[in-house]
PDB file of N, CA and C in Angstrom:
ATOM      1  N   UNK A   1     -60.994  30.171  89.910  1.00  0.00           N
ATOM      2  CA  UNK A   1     -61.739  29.846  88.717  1.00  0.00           C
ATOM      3  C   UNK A   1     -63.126  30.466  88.827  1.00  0.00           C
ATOM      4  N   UNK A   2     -63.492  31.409  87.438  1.00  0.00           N
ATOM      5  CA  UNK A   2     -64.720  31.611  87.795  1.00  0.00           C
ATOM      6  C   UNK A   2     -65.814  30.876  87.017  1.00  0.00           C
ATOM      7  N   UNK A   3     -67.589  31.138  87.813  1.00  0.00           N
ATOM      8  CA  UNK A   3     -68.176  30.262  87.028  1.00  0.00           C
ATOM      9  C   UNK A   3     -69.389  31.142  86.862  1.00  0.00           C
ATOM     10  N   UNK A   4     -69.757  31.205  85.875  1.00  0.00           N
ATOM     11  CA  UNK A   4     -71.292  32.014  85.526  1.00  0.00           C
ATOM     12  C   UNK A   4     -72.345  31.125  85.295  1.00  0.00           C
ATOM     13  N   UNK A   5     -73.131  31.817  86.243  1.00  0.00           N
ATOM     14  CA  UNK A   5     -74.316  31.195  87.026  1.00  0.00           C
ATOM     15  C   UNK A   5     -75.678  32.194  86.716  1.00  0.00           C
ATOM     16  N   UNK A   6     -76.869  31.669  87.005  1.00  0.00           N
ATOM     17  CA  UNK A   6     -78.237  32.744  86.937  1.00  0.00           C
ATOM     18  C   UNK A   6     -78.595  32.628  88.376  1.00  0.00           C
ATOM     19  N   UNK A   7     -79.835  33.579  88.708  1.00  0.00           N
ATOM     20  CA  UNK A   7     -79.914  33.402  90.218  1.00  0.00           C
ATOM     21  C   UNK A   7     -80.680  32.287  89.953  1.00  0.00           C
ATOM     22  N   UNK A   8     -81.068  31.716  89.472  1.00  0.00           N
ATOM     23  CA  UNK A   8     -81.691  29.853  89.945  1.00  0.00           C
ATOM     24  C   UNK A   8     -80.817  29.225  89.811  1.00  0.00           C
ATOM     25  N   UNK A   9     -80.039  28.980  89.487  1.00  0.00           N
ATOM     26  CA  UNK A   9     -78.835  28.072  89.311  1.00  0.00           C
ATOM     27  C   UNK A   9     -77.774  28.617  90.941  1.00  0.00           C
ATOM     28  N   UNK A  10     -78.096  29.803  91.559  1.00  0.00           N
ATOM     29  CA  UNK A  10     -76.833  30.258  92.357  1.00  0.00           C
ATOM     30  C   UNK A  10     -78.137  29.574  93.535  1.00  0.00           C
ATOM     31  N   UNK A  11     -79.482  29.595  93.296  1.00  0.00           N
ATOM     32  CA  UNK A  11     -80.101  29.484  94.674  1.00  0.00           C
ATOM     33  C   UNK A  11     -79.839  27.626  94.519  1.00  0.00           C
ATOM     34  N   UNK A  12     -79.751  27.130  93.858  1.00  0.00           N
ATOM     35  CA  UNK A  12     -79.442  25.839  93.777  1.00  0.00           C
ATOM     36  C   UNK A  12     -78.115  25.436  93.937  1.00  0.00           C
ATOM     37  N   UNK A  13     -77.023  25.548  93.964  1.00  0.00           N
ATOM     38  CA  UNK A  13     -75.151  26.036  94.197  1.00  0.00           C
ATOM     39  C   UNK A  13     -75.738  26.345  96.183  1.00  0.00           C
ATOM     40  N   UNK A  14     -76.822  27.249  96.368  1.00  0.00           N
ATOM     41  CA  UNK A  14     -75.970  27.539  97.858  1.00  0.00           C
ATOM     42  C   UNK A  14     -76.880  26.439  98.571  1.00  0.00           C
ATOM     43  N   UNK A  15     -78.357  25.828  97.823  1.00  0.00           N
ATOM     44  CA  UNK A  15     -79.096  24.706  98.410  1.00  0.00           C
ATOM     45  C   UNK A  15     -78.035  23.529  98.881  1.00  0.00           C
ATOM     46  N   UNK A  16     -77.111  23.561  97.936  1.00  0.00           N
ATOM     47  CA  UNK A  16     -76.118  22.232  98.153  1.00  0.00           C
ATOM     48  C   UNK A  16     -74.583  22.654  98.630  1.00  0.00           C
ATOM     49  N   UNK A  17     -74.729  23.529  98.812  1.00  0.00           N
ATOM     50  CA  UNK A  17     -73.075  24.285  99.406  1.00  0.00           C
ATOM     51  C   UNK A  17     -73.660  23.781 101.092  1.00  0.00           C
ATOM     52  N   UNK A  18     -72.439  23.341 101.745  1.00  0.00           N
ATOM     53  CA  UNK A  18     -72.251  23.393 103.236  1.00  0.00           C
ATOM     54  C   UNK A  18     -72.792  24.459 103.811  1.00  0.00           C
ATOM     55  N   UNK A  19     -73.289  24.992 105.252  1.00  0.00           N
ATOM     56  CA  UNK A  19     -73.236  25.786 105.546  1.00  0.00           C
ATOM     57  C   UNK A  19     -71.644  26.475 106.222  1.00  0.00           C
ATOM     58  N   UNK A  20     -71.106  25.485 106.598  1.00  0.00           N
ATOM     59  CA  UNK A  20     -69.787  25.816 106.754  1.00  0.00           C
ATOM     60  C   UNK A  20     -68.391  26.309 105.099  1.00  0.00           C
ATOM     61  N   UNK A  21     -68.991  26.280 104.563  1.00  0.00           N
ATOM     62  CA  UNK A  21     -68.040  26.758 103.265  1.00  0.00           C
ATOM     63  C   UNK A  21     -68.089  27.731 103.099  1.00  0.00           C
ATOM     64  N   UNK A  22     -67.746  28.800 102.610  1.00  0.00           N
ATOM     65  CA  UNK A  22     -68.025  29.952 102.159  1.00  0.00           C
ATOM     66  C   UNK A  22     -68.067  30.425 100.646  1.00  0.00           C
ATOM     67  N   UNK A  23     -69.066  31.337  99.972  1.00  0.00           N
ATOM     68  CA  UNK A  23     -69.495  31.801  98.881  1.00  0.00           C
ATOM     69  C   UNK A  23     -68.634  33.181  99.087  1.00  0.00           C
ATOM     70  N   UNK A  24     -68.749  33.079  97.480  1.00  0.00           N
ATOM     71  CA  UNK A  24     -68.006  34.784  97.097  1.00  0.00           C
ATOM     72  C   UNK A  24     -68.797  35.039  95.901  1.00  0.00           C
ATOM     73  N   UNK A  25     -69.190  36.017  95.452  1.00  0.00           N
ATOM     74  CA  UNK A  25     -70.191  36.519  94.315  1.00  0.00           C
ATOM     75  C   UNK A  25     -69.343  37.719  94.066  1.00  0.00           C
ATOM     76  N   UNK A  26     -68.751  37.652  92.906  1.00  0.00           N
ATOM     77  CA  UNK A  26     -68.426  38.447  92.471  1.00  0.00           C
ATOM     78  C   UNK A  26     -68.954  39.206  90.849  1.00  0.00           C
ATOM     79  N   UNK A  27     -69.248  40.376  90.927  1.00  0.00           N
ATOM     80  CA  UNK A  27     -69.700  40.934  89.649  1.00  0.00           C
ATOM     81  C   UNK A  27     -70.237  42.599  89.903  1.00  0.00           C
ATOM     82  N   UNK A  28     -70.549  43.291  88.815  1.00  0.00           N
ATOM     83  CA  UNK A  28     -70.939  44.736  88.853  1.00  0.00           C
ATOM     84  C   UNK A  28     -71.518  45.134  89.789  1.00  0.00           C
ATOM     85  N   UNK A  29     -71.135  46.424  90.446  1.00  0.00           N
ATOM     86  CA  UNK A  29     -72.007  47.058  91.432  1.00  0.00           C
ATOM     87  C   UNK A  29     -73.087  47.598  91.441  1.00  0.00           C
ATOM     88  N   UNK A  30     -74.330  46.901  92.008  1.00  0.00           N
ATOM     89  CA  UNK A  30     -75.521  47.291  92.113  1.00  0.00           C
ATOM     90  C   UNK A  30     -76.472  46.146  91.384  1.00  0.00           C
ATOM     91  N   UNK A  31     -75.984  44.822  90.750  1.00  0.00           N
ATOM     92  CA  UNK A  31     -76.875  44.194  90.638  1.00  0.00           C
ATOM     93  C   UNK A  31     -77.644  43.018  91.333  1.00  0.00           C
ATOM     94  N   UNK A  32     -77.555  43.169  92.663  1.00  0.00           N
ATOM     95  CA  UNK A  32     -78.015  42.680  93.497  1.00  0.00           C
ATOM     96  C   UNK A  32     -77.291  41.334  94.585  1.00  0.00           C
ATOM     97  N   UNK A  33     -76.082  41.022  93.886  1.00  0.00           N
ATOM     98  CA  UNK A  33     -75.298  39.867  94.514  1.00  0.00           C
ATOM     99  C   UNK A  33     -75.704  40.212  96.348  1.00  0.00           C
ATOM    100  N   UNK A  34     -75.372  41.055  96.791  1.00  0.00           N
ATOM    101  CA  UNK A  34     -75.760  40.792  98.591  1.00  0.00           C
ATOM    102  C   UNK A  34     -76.792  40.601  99.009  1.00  0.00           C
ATOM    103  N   UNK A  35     -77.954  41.068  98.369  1.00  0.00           N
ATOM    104  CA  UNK A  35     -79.553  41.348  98.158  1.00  0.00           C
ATOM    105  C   UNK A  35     -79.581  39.372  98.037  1.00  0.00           C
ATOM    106  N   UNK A  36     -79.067  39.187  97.095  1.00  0.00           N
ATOM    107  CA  UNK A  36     -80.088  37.465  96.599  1.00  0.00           C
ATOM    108  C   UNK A  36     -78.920  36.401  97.911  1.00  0.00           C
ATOM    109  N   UNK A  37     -77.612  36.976  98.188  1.00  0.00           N
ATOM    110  CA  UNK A  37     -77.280  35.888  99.138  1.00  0.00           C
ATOM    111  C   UNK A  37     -77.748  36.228 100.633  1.00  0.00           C
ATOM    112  N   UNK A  38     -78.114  37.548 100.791  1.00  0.00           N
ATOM    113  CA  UNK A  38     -78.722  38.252 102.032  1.00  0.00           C
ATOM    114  C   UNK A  38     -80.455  37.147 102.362  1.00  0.00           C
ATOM    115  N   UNK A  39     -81.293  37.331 101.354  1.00  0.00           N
ATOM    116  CA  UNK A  39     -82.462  37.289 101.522  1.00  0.00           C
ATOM    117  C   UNK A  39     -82.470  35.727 101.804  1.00  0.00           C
ATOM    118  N   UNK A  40     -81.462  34.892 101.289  1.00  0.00           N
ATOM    119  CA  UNK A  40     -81.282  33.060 101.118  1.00  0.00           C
ATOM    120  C   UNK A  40     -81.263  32.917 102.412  1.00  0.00           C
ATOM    121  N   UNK A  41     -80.084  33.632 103.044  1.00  0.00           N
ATOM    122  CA  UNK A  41     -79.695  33.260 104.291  1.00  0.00           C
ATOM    123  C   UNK A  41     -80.518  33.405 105.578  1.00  0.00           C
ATOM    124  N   UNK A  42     -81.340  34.622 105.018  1.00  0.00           N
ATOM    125  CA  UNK A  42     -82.189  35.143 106.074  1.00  0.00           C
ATOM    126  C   UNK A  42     -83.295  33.956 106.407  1.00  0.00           C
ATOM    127  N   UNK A  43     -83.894  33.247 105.431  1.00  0.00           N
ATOM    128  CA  UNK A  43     -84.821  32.232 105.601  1.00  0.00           C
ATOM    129  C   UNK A  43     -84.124  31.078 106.650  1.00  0.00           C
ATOM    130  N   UNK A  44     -82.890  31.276 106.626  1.00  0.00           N
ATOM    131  CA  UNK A  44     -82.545  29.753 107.097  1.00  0.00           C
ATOM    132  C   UNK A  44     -82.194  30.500 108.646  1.00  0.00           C
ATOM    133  N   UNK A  45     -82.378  31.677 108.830  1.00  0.00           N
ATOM    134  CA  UNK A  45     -81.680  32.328 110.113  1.00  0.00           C
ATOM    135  C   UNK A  45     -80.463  32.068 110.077  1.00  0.00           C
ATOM    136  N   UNK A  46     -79.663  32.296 109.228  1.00  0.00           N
ATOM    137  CA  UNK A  46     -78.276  32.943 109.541  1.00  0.00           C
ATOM    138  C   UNK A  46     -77.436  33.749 108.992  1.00  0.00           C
ATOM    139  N   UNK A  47     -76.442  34.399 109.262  1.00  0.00           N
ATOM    140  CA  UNK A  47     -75.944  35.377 109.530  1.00  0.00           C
ATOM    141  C   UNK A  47     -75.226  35.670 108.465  1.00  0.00           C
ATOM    142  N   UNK A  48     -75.210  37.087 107.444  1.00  0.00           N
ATOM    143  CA  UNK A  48     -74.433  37.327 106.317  1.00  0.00           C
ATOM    144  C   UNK A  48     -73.629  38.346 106.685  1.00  0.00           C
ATOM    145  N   UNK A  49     -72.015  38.337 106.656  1.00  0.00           N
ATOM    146  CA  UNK A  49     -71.146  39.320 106.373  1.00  0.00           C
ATOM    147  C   UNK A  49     -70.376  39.666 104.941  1.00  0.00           C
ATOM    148  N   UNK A  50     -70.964  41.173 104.580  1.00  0.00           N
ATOM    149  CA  UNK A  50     -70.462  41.108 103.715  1.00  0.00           C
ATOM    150  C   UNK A  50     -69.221  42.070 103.660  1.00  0.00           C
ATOM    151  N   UNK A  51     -68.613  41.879 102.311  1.00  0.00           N
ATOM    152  CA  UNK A  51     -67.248  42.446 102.065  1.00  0.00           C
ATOM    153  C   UNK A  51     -67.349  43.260 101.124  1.00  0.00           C
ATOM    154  N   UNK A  52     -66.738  43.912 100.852  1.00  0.00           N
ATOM    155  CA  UNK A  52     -66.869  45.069  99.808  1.00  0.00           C
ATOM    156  C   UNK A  52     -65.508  45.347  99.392  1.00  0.00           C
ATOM    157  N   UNK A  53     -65.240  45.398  97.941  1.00  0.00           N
ATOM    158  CA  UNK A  53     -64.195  45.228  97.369  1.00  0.00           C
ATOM    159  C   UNK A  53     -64.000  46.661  96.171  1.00  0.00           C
ATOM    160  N   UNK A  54     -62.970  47.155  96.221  1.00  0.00           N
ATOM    161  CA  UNK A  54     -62.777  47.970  94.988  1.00  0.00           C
ATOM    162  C   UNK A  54     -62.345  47.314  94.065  1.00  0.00           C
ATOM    163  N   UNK A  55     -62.238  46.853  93.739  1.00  0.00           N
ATOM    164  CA  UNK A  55     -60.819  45.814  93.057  1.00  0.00           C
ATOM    165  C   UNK A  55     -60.877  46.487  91.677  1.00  0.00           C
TER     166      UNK A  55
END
């Protein structure tokens, strides 16, 4: 199921997401989805792998 979100609404979604769950951001290439879950994670010191999809 998908859900459309703004980045204040996604930085608020990962404030209350587990750190054990995992996020998927999916949408057009190049508008920043790894950039805004990259920079979140970095504050808290931990670790982002990302995936890259043709789909």
């Amino acid at each position: 199921m998908a859900i459309r979100i703004d980045v204040k609404e996604l930085h608020e979604l990962l404030h209350l997401t587990p750190s054990n769950q995992n996020i998927m951001l999916i949408g057009r290439y190049g508008i920043g989805k790894s950039e805004i879950i990259t920079r979140y994670y970095q504050t808290k010191k931990m670790k982002v792998i990302a995936f890259f999809s043709d789909r």
